[in-house]
N, C-alpha and C. Protein backbone atom coordinates (compact mmCIF):
# COMPACT_ATOMS: atom_id res chain seq x y z
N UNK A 1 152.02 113.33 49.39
CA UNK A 1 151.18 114.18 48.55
C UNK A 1 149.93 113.39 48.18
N UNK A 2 148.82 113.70 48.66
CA UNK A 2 147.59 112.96 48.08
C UNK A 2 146.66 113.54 46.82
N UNK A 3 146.37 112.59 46.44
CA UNK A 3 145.49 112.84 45.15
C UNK A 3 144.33 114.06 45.27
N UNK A 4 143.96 114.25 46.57
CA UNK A 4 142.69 115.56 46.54
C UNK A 4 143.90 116.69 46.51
N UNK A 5 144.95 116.30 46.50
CA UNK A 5 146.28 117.52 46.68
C UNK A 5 146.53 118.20 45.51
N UNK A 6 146.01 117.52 44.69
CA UNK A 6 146.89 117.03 42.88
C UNK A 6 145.38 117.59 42.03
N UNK A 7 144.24 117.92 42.57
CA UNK A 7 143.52 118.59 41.87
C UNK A 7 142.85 120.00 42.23
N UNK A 8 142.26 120.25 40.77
CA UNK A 8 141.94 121.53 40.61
C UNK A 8 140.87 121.95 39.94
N UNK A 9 139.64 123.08 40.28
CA UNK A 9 139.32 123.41 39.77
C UNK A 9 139.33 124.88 39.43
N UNK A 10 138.95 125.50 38.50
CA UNK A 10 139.46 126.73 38.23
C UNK A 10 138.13 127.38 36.90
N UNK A 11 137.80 129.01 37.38
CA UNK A 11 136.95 129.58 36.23
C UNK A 11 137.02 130.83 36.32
N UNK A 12 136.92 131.30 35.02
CA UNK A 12 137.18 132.80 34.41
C UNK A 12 135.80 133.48 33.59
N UNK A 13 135.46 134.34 34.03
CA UNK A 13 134.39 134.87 33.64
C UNK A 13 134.53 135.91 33.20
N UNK A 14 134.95 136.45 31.62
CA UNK A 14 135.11 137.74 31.19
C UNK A 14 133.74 138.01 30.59
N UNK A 15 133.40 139.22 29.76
CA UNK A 15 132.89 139.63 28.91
C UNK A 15 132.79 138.66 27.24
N UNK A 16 133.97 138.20 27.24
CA UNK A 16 134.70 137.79 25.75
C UNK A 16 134.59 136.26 26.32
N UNK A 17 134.82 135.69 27.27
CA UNK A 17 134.35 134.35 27.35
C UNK A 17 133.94 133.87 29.06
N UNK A 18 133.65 132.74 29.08
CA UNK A 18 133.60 132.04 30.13
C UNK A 18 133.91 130.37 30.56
N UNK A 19 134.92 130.19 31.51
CA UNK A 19 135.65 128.92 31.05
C UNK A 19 136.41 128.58 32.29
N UNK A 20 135.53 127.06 32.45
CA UNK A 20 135.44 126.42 33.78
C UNK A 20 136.45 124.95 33.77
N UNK A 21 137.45 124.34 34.35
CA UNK A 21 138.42 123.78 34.19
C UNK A 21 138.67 123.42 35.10
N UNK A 22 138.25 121.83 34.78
CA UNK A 22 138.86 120.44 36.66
C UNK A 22 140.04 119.55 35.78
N UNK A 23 140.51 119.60 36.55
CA UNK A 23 141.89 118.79 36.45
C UNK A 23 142.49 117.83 37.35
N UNK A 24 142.41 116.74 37.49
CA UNK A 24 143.31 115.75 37.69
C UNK A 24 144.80 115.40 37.41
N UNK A 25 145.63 115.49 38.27
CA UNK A 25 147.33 115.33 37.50
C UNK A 25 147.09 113.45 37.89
N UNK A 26 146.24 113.30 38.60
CA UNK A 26 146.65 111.59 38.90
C UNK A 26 145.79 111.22 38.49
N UNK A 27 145.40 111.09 36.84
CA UNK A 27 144.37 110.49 36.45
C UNK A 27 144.38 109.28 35.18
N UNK A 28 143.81 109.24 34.39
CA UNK A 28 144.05 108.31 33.25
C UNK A 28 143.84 108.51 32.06
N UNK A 29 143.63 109.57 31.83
CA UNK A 29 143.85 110.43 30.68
C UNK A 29 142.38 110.69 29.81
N UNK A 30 141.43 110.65 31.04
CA UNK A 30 139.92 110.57 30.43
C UNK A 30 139.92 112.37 30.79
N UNK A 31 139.15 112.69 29.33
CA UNK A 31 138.92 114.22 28.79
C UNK A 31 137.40 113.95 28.36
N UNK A 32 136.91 115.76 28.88
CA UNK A 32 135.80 115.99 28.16
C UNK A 32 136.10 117.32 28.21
N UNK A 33 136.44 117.52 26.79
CA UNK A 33 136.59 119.09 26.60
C UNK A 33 135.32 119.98 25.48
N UNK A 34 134.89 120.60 26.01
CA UNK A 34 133.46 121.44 24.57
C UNK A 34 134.56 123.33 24.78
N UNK A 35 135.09 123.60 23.39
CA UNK A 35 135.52 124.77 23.25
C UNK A 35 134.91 125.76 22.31
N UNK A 36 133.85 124.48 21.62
CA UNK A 36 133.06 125.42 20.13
C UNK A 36 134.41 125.41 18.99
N UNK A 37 135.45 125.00 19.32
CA UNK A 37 136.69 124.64 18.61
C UNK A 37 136.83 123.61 18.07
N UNK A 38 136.39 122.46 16.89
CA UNK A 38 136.93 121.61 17.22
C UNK A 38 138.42 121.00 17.25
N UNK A 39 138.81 121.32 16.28
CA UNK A 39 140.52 121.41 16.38
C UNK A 39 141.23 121.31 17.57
N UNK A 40 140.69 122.71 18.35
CA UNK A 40 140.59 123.08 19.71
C UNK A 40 140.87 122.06 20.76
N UNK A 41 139.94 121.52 20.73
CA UNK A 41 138.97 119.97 21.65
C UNK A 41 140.12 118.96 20.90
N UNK A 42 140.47 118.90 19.92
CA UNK A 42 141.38 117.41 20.03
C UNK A 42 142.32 117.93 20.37
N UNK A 43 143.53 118.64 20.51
CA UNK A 43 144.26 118.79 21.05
C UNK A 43 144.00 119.21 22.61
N UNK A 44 143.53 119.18 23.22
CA UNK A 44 143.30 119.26 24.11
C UNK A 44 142.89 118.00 24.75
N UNK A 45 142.15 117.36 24.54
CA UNK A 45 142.18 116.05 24.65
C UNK A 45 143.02 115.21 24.69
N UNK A 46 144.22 115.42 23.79
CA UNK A 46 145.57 114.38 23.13
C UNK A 46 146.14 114.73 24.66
N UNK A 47 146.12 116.34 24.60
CA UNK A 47 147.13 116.91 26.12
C UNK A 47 146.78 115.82 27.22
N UNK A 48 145.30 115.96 27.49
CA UNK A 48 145.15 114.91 28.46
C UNK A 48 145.20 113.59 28.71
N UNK A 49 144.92 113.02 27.29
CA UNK A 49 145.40 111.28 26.99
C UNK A 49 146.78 111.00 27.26
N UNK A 50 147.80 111.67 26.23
CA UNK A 50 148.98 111.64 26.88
C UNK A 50 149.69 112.39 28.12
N UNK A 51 148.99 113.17 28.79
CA UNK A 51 149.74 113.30 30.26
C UNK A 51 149.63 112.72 31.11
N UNK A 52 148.17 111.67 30.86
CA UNK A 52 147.44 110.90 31.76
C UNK A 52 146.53 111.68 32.71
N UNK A 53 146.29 112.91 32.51
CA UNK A 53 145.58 113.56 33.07
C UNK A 53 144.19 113.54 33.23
N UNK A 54 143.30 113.45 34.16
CA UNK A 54 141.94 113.73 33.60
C UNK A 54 141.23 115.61 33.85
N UNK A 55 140.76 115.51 32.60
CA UNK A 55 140.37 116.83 31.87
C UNK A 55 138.88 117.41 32.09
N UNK A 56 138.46 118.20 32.35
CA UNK A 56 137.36 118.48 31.91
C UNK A 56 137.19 120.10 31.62
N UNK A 57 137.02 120.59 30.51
CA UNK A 57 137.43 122.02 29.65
C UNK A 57 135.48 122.47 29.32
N UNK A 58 135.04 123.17 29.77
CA UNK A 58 134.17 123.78 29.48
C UNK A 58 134.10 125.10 28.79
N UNK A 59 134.15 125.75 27.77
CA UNK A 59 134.31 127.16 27.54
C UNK A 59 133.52 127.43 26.40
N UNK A 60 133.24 129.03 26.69
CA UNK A 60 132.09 129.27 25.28
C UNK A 60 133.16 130.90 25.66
N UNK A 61 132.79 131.25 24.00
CA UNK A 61 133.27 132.23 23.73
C UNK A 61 132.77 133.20 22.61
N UNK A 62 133.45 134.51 22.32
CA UNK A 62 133.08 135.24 21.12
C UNK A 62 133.83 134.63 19.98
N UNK A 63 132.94 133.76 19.48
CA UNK A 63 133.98 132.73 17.94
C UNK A 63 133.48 133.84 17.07
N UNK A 64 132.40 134.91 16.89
CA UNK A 64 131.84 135.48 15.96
C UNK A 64 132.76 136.73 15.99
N UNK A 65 133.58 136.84 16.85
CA UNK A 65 135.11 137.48 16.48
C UNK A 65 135.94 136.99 16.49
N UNK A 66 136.95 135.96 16.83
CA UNK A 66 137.84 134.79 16.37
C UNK A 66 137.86 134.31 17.28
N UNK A 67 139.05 133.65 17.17
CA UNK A 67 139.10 132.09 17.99
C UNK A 67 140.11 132.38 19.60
N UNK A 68 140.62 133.55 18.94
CA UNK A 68 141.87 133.85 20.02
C UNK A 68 141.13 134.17 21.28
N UNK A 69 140.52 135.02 21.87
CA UNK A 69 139.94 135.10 23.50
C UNK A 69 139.64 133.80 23.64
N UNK A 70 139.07 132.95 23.40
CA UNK A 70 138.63 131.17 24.03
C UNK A 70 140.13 130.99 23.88
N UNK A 71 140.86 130.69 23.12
CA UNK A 71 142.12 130.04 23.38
C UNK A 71 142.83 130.77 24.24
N UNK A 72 143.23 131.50 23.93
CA UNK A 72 144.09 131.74 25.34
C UNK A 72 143.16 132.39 26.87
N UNK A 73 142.21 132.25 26.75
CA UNK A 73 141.78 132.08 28.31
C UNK A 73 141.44 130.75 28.48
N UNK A 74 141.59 129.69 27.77
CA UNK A 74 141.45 128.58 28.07
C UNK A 74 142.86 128.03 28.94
N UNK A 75 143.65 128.66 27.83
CA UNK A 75 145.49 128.73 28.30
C UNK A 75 145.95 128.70 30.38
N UNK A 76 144.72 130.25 30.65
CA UNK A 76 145.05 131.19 31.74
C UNK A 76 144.45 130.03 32.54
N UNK A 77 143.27 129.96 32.23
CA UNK A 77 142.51 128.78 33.37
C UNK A 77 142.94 127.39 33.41
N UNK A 78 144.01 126.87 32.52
CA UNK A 78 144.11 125.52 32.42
C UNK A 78 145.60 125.90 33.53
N UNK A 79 146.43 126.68 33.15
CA UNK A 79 147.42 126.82 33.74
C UNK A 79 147.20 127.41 35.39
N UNK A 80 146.26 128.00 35.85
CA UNK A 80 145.92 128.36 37.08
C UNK A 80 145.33 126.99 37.73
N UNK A 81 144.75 126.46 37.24
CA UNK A 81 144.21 124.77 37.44
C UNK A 81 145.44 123.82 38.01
N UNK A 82 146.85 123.99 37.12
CA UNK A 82 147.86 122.99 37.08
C UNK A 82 148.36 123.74 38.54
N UNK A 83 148.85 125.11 38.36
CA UNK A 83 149.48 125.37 39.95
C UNK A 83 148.75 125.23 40.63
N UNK A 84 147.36 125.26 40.92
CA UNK A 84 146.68 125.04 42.20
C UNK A 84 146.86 123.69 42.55
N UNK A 85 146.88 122.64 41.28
CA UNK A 85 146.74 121.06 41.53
C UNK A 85 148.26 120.75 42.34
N UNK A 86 149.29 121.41 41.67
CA UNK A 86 151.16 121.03 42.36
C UNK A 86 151.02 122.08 43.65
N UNK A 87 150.48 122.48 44.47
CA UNK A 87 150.44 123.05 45.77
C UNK A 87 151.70 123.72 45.97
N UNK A 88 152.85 123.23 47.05
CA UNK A 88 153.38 124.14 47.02
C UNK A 88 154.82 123.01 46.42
N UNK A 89 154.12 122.38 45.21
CA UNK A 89 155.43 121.58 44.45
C UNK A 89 156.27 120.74 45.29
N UNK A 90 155.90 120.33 46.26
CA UNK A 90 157.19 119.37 47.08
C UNK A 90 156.86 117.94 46.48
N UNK A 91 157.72 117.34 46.64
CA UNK A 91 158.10 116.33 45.92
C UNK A 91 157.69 115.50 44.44
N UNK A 92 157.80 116.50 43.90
CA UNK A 92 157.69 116.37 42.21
C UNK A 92 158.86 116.40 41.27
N UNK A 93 159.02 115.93 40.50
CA UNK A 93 160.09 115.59 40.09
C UNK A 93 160.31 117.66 39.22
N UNK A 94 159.73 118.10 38.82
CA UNK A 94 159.95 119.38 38.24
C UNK A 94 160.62 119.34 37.20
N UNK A 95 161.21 118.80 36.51
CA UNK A 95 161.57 118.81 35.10
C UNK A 95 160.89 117.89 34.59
N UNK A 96 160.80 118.07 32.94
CA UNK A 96 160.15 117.14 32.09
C UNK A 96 160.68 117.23 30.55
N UNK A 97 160.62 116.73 29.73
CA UNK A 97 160.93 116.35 28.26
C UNK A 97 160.45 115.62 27.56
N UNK A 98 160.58 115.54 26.12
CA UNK A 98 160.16 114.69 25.52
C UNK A 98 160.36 115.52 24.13
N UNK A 99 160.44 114.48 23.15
CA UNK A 99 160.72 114.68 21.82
C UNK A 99 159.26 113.30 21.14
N UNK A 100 158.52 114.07 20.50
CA UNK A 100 157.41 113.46 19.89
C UNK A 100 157.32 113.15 18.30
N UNK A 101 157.10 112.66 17.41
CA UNK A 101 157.18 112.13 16.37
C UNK A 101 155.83 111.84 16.03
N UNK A 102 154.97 113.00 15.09
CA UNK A 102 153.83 112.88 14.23
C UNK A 102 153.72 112.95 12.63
N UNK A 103 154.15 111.64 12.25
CA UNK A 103 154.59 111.53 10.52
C UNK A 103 155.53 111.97 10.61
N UNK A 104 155.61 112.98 9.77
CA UNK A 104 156.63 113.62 9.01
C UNK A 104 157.51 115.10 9.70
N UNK A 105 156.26 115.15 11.07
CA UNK A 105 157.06 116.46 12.17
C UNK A 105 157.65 115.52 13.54
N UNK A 106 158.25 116.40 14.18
CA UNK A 106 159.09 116.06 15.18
C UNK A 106 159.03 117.36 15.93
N UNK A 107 158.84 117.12 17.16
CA UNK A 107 158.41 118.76 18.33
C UNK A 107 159.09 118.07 19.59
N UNK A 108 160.23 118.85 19.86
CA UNK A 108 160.75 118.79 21.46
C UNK A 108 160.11 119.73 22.40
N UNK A 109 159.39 119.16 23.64
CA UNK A 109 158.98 120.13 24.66
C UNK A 109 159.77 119.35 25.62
N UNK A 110 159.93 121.16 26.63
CA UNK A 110 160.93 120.87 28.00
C UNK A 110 160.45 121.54 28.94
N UNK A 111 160.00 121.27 30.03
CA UNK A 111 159.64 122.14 30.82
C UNK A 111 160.30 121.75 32.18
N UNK A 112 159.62 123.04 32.94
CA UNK A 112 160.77 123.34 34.35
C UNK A 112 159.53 124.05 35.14
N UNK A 113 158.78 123.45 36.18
CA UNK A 113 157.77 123.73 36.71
C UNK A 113 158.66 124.51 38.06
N UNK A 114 159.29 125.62 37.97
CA UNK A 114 160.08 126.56 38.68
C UNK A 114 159.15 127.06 39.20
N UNK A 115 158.14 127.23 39.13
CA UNK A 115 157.22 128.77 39.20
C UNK A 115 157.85 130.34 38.80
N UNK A 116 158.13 130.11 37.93
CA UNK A 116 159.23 131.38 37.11
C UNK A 116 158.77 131.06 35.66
N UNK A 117 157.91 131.76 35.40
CA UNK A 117 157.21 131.68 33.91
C UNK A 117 158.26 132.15 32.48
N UNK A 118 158.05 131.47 31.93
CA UNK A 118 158.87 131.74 30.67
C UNK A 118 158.46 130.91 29.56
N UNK A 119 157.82 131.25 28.45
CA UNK A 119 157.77 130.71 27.12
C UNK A 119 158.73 130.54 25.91
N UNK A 120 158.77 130.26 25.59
CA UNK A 120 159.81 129.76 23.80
C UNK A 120 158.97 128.88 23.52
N UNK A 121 158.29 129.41 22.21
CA UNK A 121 157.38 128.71 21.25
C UNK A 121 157.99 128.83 19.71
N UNK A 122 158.86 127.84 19.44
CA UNK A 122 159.68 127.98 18.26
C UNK A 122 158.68 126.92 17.02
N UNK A 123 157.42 126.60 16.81
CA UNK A 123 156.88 126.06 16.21
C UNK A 123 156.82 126.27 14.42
N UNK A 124 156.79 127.58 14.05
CA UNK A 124 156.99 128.45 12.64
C UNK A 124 155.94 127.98 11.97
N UNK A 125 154.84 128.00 12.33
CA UNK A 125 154.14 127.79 11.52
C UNK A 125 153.46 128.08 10.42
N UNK A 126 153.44 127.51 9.11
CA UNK A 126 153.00 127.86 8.08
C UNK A 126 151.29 128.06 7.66
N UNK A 127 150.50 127.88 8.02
CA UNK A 127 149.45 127.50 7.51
C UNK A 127 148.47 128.36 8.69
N UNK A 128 147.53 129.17 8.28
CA UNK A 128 146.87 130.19 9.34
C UNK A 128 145.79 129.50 9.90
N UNK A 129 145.46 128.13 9.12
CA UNK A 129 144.00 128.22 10.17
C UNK A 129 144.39 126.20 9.91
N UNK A 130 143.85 126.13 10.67
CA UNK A 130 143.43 124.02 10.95
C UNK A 130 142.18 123.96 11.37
N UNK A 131 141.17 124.10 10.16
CA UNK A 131 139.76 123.73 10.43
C UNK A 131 139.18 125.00 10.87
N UNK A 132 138.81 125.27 12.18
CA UNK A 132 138.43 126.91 12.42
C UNK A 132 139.16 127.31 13.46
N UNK A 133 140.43 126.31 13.99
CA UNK A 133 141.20 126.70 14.54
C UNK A 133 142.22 128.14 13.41
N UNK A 134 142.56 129.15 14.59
CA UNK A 134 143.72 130.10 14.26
C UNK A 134 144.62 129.28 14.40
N UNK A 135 146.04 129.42 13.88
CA UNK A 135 146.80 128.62 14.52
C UNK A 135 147.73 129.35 14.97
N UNK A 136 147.89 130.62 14.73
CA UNK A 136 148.97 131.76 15.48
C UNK A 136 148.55 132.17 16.98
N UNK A 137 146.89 131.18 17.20
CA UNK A 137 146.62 131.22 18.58
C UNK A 137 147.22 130.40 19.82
N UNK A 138 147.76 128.87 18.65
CA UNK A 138 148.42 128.18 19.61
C UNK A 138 149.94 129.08 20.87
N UNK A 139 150.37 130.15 19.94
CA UNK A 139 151.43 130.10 20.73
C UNK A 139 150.97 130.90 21.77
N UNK A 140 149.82 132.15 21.70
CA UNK A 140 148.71 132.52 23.04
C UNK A 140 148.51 131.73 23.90
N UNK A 141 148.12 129.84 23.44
CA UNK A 141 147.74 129.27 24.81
C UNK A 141 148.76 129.28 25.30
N UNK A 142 150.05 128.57 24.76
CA UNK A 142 151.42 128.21 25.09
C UNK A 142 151.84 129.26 26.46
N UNK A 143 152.15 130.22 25.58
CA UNK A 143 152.09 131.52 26.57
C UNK A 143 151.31 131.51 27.96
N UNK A 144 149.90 131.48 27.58
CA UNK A 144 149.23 131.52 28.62
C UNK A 144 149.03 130.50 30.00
N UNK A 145 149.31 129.69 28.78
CA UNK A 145 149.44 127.93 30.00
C UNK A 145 150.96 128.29 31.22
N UNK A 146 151.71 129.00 30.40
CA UNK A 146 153.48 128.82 31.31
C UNK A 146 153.11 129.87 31.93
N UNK A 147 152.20 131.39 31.77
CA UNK A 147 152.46 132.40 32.80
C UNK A 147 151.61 131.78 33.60
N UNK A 148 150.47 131.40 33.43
CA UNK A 148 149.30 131.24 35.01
C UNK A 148 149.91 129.97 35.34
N UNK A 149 150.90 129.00 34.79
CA UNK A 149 150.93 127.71 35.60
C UNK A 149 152.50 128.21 36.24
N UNK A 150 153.23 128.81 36.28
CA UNK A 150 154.54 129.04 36.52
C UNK A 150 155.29 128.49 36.46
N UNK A 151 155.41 128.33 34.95
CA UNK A 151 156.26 127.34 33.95
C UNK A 151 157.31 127.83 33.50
N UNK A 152 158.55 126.95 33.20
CA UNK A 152 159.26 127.55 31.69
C UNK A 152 158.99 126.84 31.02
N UNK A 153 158.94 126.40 29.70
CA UNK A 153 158.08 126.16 28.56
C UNK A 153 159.19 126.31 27.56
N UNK A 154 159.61 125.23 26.65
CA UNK A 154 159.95 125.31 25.83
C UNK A 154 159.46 124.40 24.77
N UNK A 155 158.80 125.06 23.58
CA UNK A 155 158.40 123.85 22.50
C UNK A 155 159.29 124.48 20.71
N UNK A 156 159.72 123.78 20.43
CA UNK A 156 160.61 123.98 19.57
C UNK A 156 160.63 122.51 18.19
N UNK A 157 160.02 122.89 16.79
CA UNK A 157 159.72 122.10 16.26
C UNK A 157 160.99 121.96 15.32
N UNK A 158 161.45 120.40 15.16
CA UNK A 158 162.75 120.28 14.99
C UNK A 158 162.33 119.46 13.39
N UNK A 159 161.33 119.03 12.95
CA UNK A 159 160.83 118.65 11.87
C UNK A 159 159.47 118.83 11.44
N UNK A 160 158.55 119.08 10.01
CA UNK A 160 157.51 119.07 9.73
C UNK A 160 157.13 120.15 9.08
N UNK A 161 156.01 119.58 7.72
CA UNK A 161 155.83 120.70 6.95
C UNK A 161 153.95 120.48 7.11
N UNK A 162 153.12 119.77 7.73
CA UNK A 162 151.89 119.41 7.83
C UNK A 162 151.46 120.32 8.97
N UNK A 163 151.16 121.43 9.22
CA UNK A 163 150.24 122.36 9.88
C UNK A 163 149.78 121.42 11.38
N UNK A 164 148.95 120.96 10.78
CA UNK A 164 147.96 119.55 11.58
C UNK A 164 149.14 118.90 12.52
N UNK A 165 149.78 118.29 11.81
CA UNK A 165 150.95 117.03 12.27
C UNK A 165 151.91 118.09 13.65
N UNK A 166 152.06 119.42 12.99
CA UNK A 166 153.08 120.09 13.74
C UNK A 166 152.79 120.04 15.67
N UNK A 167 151.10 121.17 15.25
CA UNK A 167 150.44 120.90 16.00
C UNK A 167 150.26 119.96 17.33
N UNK A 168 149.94 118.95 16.56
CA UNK A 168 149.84 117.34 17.26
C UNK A 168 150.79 117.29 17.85
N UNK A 169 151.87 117.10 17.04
CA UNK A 169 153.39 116.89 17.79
C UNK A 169 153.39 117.67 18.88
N UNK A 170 152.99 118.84 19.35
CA UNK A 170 153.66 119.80 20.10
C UNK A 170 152.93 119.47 21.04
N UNK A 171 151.33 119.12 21.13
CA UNK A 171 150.36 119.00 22.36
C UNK A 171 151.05 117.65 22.79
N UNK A 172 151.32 116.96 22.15
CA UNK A 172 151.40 115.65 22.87
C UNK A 172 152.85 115.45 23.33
N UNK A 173 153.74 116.51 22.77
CA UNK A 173 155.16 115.93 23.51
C UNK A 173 154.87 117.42 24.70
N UNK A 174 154.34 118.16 24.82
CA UNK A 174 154.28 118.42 26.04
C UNK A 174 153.20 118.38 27.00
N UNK A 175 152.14 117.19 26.67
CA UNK A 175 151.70 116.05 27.43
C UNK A 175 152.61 115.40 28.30
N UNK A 176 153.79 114.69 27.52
CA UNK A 176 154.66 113.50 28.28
C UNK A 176 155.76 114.78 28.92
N UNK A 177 156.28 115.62 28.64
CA UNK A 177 156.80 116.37 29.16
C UNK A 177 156.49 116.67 30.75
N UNK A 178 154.55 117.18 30.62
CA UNK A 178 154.21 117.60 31.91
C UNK A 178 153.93 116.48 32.84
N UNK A 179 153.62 114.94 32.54
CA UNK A 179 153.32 113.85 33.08
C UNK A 179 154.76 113.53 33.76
N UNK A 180 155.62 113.62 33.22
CA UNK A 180 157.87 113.87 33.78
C UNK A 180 157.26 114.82 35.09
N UNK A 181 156.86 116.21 34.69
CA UNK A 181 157.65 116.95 35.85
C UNK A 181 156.82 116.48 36.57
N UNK A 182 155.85 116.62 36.93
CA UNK A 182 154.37 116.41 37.64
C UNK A 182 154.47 115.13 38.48
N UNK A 183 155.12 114.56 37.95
CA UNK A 183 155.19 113.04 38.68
C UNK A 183 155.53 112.96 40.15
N UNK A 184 154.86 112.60 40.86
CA UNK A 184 156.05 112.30 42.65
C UNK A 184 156.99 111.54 42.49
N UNK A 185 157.93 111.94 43.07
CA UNK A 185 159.11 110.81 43.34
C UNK A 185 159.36 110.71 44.58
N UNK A 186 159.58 109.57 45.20
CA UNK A 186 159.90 108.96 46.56
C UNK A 186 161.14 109.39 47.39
N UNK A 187 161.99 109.90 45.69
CA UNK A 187 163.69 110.21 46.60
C UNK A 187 163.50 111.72 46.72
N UNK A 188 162.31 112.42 46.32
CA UNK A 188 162.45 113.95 46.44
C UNK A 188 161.25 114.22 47.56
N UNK A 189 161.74 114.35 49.31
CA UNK A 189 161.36 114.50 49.99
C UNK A 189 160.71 116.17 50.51
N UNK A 190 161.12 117.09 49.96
CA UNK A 190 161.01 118.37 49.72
C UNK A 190 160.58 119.31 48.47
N UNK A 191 160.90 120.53 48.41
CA UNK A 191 160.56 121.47 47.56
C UNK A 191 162.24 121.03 46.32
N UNK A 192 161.68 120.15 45.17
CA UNK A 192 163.17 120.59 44.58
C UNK A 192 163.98 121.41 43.89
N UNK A 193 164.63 122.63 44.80
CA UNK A 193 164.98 123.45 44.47
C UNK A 193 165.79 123.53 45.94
N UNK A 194 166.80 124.24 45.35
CA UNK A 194 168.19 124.33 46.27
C UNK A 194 167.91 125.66 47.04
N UNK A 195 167.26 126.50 46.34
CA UNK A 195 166.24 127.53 47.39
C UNK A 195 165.50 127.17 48.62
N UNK A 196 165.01 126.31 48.56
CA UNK A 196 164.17 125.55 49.33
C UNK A 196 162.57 126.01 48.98
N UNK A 197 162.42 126.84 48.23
CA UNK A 197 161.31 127.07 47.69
C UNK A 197 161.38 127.13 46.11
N UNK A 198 160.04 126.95 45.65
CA UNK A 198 160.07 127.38 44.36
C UNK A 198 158.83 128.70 44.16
């Protein structure tokens, strides 16, 4: 599997936004993300520091009606980016995990790069906005990242009462999560799946 194999670029041009997205899975975790979000932009960033990914997130949107169209078409294009970058998934390890620890929260993400989309976003969050972030938008990207990347997706927050902290926790343990499945492995010579496809 070579590295021009492992990237992607990807763009969406609605009415409500426009949002252009290169991705590196074999990179070093250098990000340049502009969302008009800032909230937005660090987590997104963290995603890419800790997946080791390199990032680059371009998007402008209608913020003068909220925040939700940029976020979750950021979601659609980041996740159409990731399946184009895993081709047709052969020799990747396809599962991933991780349990993350920010202060006082704790967020398990699990994913299963099946190409069989499925979300569980168990986060509960209290607090409606982080800066001019929505935050009932996060579970839109969530969503949006597992249908266009053909994910299952599980993020499930197992501690934390800090909005911010929860957050954090969740981008960055399914950072190390997606850096697990994404990975090549040497002993997985094929598609891994007992299908023989995914």
């Amino acid at each position: 599997m070579s590295v021009q194999a492992r990237c992607a670029e990807r763009c969406r041009e609605t009415k409500e936004t426009s949002v252009r997205v290169k991705l590196s899975l074999d990179g070093s975790g250098e990000a340049e993300v502009s969302t008009g979000i800032g909230f937005f932009d660090h987590m997104l960033t963290a995603l890419a520091r800790h997946g080791l990914f390199d990032l680059s997130i371009q998007a402008t949107g209608d913020l003068h009606v909220d925040t939700h169209h940029t976020v979750e078409d950021v979601g659609i294009v980041l996740g159409q980016a990731l399946a184009e970058a895993l081709g047709d998934r052969q020799g990747i390890r396809r599962f991933g995990d991780s349990t993350v620890a920010m202060d006082e929260a704790l967020v398990l993400a699990a994913v299963d790069l099946s190409g069989r989309p499925c979300a569980r976003v168990a986060l509960d969050l209290e607090v409606q906005r982080v800066g001019e972030f929505e935050t009932e938008t996060a579970t839109g990207f969530f969503v949006a990242l597992a249908n266009a990347g053909g994910m299952n997706l599980h993020l499930v927050r197992l501690a934390g009462d800090n909005t911010h902290h929860v957050l954090e926790a969740a981008f960055k343990a399914l950072a190390r999560a997606l850096d697990d499945a994404t990975r090549p492995d040497s002993r997985v010579t094929r598609v891994p799946s007992t299908k023989g496809i995914l």
